[in-house]
PDB file of N, CA and C in Angstrom:
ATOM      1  N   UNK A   1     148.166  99.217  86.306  1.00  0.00           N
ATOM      2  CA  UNK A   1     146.957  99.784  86.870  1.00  0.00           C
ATOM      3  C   UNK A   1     147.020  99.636  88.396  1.00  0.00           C
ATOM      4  N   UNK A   2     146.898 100.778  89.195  1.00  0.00           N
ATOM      5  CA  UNK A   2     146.969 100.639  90.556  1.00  0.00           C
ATOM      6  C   UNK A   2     145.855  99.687  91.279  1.00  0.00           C
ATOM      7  N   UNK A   3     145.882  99.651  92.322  1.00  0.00           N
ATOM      8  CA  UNK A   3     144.883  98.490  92.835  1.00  0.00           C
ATOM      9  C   UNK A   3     143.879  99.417  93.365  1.00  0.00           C
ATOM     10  N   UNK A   4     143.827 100.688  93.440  1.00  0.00           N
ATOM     11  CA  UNK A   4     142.723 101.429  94.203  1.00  0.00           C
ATOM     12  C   UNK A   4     142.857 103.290  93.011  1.00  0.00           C
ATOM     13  N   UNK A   5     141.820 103.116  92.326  1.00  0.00           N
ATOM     14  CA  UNK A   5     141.646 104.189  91.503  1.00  0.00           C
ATOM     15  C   UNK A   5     141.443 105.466  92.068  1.00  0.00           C
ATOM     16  N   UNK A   6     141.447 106.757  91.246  1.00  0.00           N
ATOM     17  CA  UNK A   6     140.899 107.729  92.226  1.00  0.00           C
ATOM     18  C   UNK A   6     139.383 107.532  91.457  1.00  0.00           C
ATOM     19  N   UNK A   7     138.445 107.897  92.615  1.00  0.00           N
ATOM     20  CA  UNK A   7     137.065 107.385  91.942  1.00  0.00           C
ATOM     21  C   UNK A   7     136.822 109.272  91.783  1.00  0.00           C
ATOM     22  N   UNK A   8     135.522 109.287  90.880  1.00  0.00           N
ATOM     23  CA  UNK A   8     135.255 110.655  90.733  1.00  0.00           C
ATOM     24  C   UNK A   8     134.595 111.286  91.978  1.00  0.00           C
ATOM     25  N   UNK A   9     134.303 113.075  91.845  1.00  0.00           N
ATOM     26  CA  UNK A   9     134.098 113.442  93.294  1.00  0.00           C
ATOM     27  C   UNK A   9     132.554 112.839  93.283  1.00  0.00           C
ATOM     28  N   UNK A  10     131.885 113.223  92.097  1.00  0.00           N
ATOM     29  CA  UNK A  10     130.013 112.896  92.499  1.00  0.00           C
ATOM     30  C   UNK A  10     130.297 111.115  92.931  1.00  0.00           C
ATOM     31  N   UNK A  11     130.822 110.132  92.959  1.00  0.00           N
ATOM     32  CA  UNK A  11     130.688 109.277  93.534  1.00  0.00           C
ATOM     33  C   UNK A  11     130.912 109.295  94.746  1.00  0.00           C
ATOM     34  N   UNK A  12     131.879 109.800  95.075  1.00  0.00           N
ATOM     35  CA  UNK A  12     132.205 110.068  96.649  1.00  0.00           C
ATOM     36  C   UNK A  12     131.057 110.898  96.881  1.00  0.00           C
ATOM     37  N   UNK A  13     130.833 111.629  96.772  1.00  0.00           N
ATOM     38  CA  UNK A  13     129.590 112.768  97.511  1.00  0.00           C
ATOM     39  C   UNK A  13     128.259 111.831  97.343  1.00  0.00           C
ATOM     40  N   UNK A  14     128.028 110.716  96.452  1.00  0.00           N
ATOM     41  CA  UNK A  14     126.981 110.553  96.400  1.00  0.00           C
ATOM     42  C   UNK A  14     127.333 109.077  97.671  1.00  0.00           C
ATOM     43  N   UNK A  15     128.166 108.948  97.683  1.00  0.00           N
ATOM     44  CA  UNK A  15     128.498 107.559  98.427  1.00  0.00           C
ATOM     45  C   UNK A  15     128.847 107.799 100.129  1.00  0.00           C
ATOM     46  N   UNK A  16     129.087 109.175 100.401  1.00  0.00           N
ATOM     47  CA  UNK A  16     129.206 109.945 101.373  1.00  0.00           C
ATOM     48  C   UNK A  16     127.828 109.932 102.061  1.00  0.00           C
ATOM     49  N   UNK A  17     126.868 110.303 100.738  1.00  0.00           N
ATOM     50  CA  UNK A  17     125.261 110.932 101.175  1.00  0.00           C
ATOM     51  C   UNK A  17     124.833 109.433 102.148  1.00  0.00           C
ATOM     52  N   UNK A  18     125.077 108.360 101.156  1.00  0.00           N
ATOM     53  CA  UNK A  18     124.318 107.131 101.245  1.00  0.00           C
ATOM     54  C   UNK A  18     125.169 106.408 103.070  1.00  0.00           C
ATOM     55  N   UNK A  19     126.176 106.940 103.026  1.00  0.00           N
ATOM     56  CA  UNK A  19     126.722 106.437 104.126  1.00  0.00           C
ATOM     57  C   UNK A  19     125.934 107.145 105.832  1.00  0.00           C
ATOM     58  N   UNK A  20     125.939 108.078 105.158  1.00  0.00           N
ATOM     59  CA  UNK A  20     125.245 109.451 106.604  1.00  0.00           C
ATOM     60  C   UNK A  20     123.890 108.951 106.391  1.00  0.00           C
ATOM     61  N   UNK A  21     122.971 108.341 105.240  1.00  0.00           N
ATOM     62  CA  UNK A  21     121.730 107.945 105.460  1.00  0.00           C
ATOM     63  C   UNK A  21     122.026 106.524 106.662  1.00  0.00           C
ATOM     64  N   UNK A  22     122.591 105.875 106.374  1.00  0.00           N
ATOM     65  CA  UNK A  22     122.937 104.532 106.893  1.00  0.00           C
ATOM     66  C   UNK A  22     123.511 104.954 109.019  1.00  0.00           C
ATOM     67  N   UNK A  23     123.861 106.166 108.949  1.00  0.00           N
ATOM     68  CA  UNK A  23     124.403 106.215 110.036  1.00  0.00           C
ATOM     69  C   UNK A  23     123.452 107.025 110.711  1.00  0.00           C
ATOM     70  N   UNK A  24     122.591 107.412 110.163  1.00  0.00           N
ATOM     71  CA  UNK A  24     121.707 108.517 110.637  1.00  0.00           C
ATOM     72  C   UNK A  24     120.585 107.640 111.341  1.00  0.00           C
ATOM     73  N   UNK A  25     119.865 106.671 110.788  1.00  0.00           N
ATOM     74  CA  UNK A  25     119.406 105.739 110.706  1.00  0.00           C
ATOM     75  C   UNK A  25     119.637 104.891 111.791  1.00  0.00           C
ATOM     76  N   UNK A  26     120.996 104.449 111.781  1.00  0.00           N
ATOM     77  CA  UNK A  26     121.404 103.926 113.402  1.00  0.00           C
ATOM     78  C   UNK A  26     121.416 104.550 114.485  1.00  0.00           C
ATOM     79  N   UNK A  27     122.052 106.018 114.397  1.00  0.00           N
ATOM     80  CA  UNK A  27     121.507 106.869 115.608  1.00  0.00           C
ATOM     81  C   UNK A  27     120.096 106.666 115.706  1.00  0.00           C
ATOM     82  N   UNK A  28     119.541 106.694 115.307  1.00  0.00           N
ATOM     83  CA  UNK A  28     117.461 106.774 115.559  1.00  0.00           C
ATOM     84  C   UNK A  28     117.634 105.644 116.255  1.00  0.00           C
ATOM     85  N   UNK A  29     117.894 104.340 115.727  1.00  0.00           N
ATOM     86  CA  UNK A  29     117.553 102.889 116.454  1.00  0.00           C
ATOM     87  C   UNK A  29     118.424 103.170 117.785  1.00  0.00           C
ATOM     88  N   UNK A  30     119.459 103.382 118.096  1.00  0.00           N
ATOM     89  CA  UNK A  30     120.230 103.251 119.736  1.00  0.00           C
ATOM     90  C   UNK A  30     119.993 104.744 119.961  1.00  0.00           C
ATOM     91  N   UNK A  31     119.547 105.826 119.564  1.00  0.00           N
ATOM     92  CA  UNK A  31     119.692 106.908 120.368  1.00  0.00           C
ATOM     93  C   UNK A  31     118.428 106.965 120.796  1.00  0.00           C
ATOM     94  N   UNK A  32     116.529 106.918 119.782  1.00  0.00           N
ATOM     95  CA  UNK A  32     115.752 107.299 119.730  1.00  0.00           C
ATOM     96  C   UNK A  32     114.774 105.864 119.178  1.00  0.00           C
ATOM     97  N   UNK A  33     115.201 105.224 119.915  1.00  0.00           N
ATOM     98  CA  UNK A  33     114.458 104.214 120.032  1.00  0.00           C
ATOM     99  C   UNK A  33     113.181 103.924 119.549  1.00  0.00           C
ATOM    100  N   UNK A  34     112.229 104.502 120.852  1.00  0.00           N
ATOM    101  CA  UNK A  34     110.616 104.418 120.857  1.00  0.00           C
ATOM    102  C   UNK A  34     110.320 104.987 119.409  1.00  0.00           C
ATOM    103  N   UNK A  35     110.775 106.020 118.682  1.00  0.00           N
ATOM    104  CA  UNK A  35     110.614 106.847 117.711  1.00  0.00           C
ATOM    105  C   UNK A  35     110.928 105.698 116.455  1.00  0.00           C
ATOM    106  N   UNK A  36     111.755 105.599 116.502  1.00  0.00           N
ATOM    107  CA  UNK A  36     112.322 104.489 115.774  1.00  0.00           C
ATOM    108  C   UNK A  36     111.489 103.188 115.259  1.00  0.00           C
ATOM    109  N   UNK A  37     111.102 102.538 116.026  1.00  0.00           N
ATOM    110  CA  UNK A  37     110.568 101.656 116.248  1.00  0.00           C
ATOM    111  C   UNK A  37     108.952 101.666 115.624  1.00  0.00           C
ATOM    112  N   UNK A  38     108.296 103.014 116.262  1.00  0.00           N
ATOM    113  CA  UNK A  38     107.280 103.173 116.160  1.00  0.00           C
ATOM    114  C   UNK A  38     106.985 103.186 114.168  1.00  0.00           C
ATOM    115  N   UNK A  39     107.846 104.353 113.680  1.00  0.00           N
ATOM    116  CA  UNK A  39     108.557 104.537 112.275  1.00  0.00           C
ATOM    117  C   UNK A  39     108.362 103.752 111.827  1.00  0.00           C
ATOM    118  N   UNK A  40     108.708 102.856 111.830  1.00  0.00           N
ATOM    119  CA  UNK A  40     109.148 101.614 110.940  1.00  0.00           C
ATOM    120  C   UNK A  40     107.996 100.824 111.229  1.00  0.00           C
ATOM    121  N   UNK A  41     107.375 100.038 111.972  1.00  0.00           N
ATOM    122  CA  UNK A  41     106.018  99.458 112.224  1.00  0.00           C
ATOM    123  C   UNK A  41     105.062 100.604 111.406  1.00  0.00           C
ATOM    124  N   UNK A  42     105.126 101.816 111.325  1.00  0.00           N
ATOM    125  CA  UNK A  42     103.451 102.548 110.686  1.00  0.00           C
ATOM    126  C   UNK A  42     104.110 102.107 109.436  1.00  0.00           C
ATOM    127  N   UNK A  43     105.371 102.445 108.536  1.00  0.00           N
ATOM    128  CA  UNK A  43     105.512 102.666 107.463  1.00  0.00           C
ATOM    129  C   UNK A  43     105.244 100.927 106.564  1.00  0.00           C
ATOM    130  N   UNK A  44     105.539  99.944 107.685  1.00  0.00           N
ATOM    131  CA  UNK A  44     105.510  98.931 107.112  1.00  0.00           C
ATOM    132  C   UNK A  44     103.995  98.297 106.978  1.00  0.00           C
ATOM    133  N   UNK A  45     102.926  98.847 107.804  1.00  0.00           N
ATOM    134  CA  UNK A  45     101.686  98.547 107.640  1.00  0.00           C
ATOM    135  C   UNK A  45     100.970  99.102 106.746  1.00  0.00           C
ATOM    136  N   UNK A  46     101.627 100.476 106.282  1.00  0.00           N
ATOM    137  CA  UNK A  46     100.778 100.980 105.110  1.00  0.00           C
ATOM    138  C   UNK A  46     101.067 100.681 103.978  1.00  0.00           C
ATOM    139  N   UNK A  47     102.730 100.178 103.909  1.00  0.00           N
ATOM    140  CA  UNK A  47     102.866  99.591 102.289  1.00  0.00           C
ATOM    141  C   UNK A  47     102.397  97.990 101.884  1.00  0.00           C
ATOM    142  N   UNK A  48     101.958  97.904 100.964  1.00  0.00           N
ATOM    143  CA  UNK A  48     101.355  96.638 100.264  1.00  0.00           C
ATOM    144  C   UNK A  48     102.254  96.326  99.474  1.00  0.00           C
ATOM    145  N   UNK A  49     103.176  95.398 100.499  1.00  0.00           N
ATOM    146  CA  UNK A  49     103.921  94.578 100.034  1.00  0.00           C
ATOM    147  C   UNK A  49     103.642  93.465 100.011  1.00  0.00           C
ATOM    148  N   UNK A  50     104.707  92.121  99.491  1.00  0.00           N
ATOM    149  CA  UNK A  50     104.108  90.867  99.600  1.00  0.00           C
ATOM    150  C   UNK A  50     104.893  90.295 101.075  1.00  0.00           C
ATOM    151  N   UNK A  51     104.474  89.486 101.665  1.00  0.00           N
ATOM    152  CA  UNK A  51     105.101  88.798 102.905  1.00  0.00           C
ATOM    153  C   UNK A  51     104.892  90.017 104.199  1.00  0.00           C
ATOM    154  N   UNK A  52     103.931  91.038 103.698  1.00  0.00           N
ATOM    155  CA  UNK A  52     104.176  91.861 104.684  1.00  0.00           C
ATOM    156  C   UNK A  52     103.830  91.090 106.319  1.00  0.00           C
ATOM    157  N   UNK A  53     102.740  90.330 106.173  1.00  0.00           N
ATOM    158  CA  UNK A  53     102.661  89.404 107.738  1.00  0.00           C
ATOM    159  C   UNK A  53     103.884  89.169 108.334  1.00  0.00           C
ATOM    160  N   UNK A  54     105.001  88.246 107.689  1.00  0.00           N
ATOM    161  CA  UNK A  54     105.963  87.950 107.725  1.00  0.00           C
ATOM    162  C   UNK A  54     106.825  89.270 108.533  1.00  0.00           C
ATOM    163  N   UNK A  55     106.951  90.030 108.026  1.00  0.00           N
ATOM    164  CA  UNK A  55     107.877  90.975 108.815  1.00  0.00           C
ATOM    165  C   UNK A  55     107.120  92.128 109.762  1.00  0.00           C
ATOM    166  N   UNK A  56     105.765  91.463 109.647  1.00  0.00           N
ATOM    167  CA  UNK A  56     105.065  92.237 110.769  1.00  0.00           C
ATOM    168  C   UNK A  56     105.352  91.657 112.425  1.00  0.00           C
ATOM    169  N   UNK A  57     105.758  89.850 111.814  1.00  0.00           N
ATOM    170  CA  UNK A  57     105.670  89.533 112.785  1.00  0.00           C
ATOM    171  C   UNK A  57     106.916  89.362 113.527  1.00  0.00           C
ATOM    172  N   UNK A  58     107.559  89.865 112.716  1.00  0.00           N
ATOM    173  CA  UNK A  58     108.925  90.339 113.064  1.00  0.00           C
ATOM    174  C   UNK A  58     108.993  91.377 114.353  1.00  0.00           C
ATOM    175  N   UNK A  59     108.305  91.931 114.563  1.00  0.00           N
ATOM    176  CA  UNK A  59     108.082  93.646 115.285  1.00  0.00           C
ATOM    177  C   UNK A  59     107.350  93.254 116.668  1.00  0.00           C
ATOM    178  N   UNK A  60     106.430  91.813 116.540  1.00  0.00           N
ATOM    179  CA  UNK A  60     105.877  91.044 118.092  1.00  0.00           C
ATOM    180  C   UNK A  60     106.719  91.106 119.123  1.00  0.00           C
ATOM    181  N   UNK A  61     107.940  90.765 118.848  1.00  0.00           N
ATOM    182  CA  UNK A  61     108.682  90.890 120.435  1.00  0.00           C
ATOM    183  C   UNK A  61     109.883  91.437 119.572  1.00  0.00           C
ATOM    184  N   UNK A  62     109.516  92.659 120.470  1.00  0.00           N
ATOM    185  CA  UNK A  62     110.400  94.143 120.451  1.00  0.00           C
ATOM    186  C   UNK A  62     111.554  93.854 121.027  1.00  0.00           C
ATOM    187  N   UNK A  63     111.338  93.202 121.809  1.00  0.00           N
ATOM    188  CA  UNK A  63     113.170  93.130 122.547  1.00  0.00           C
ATOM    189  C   UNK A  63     114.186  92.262 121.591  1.00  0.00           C
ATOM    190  N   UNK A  64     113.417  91.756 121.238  1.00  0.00           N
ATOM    191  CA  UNK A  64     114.417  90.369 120.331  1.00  0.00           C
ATOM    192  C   UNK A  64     114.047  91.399 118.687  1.00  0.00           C
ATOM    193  N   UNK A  65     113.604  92.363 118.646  1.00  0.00           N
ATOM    194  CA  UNK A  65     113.453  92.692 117.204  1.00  0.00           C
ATOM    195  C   UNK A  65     114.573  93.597 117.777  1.00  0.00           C
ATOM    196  N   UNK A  66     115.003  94.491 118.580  1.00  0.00           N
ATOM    197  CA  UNK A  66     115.752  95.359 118.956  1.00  0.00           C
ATOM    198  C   UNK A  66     117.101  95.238 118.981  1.00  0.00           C
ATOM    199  N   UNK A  67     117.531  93.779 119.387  1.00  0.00           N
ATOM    200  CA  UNK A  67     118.871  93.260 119.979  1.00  0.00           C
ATOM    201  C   UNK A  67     119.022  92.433 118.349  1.00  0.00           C
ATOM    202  N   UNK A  68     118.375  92.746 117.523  1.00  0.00           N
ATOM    203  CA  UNK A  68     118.507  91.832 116.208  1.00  0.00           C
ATOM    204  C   UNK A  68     119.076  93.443 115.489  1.00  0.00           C
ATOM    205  N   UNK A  69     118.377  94.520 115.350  1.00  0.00           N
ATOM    206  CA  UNK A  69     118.756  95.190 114.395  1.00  0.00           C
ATOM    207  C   UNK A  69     119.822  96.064 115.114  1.00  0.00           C
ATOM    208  N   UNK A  70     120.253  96.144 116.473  1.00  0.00           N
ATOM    209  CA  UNK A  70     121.495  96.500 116.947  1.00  0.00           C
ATOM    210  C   UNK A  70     122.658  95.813 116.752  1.00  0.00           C
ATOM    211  N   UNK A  71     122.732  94.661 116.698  1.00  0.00           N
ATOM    212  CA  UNK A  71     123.960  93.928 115.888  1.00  0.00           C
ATOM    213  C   UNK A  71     123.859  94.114 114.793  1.00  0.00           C
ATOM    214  N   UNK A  72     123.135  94.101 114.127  1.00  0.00           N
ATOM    215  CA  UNK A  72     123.317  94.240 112.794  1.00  0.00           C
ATOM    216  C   UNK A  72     124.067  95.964 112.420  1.00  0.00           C
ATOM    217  N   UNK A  73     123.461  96.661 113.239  1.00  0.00           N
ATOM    218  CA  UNK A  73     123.725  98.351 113.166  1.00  0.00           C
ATOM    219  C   UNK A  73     125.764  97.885 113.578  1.00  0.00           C
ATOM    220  N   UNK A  74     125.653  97.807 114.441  1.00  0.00           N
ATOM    221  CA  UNK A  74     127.265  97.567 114.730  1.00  0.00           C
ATOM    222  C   UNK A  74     127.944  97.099 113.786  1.00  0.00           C
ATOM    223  N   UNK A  75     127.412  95.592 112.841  1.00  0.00           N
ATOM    224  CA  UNK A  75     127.997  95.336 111.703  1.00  0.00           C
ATOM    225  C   UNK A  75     128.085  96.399 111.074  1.00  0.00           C
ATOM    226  N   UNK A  76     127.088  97.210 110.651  1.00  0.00           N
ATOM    227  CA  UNK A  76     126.703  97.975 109.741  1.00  0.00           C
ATOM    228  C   UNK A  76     127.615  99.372 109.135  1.00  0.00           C
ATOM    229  N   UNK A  77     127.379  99.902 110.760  1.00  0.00           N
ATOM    230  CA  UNK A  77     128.469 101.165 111.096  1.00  0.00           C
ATOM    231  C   UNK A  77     129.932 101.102 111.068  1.00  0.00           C
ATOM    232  N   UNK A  78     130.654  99.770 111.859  1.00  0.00           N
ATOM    233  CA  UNK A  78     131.622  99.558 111.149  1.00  0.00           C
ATOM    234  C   UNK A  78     132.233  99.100 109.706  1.00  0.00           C
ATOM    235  N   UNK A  79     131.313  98.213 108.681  1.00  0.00           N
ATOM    236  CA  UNK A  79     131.636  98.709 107.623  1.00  0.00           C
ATOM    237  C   UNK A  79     131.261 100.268 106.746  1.00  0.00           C
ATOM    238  N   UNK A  80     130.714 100.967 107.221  1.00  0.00           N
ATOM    239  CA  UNK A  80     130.320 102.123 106.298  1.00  0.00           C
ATOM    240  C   UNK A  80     131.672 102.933 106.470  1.00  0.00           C
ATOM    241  N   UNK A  81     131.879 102.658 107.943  1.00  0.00           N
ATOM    242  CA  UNK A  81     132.812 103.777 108.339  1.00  0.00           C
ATOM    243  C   UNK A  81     134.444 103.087 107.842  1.00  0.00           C
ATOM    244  N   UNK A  82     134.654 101.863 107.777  1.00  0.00           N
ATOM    245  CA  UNK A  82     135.548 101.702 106.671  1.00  0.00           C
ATOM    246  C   UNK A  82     135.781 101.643 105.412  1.00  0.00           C
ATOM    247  N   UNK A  83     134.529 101.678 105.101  1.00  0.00           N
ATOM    248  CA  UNK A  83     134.403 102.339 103.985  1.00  0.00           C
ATOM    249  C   UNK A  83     134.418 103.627 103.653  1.00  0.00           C
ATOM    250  N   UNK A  84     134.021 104.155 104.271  1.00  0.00           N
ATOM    251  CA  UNK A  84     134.636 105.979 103.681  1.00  0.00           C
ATOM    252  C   UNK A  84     135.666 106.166 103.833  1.00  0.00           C
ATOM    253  N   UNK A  85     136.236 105.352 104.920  1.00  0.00           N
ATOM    254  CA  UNK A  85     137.987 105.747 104.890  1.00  0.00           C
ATOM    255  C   UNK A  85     138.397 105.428 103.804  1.00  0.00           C
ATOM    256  N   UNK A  86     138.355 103.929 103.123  1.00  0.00           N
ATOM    257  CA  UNK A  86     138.843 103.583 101.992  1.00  0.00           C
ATOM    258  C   UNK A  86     138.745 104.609 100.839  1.00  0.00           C
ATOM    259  N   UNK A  87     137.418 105.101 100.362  1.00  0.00           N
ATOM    260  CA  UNK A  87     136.522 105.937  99.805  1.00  0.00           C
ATOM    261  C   UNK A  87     137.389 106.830  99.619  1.00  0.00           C
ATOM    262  N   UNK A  88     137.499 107.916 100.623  1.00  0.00           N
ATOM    263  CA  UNK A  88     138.789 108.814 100.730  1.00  0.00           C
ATOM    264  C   UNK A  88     139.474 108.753 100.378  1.00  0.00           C
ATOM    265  N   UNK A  89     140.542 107.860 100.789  1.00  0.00           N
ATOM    266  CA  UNK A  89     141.869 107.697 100.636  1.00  0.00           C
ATOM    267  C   UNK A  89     142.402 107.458  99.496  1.00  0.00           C
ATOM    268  N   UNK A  90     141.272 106.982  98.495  1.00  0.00           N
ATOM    269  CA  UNK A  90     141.342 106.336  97.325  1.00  0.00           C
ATOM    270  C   UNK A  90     141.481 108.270  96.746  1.00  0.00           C
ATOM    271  N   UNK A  91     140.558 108.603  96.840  1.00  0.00           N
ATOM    272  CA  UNK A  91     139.899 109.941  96.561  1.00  0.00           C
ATOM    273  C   UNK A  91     141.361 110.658  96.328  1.00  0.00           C
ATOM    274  N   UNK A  92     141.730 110.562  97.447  1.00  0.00           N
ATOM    275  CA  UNK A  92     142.640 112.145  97.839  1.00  0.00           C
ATOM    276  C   UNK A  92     144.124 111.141  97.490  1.00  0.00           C
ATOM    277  N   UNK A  93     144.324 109.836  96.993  1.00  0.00           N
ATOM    278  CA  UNK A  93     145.497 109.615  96.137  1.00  0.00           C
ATOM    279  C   UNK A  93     145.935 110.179  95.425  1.00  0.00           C
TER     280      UNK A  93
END
């Protein structure tokens, strides 16, 4: 059994989709900031979640909420994007 299968195409296309959500997403946070930002604070005040205080208060100081989810985006983007290579490559074996 090889160590890297060919996976089927709807996984790739669906794993493709989920990757461009993930990258799309990071463009908003470093390209479109204010927009961004704003987004995510309305959407999180209207859902009734539990701990929502907790990650409200996450959003108090914007600069340190900013420089938190930009490293993380950098983690982020570089694994997605090695991951589709893998994804691929596996694919088109």
């Amino acid at each position: 059994m090889p160590l890297l299968e060919k996976p089927p195409f709807g996984f790739v296309l669906v794993f493709l989709l989920l990757s461009w959500m993930f990258l799309s997403n990071s463009y908003k946070l470093w390209f479109k900031t204010d927009t961004y930002y704003r987004e995510m604070r309305d959407s999180l005040e209207r859902m009734p979640i539990p701990f929502r205080d907790f990650f409200m208060g996450r959003f108090e100081n914007r600069k340190r909420w900013e420089a938190e989810q930009k490293i993380f985006s950098l983690i982020g983007v570089t694994a997605v994007l090695a991951a589709n290579v893998i994804v691929i490559q596996a694919y088109f074996s």
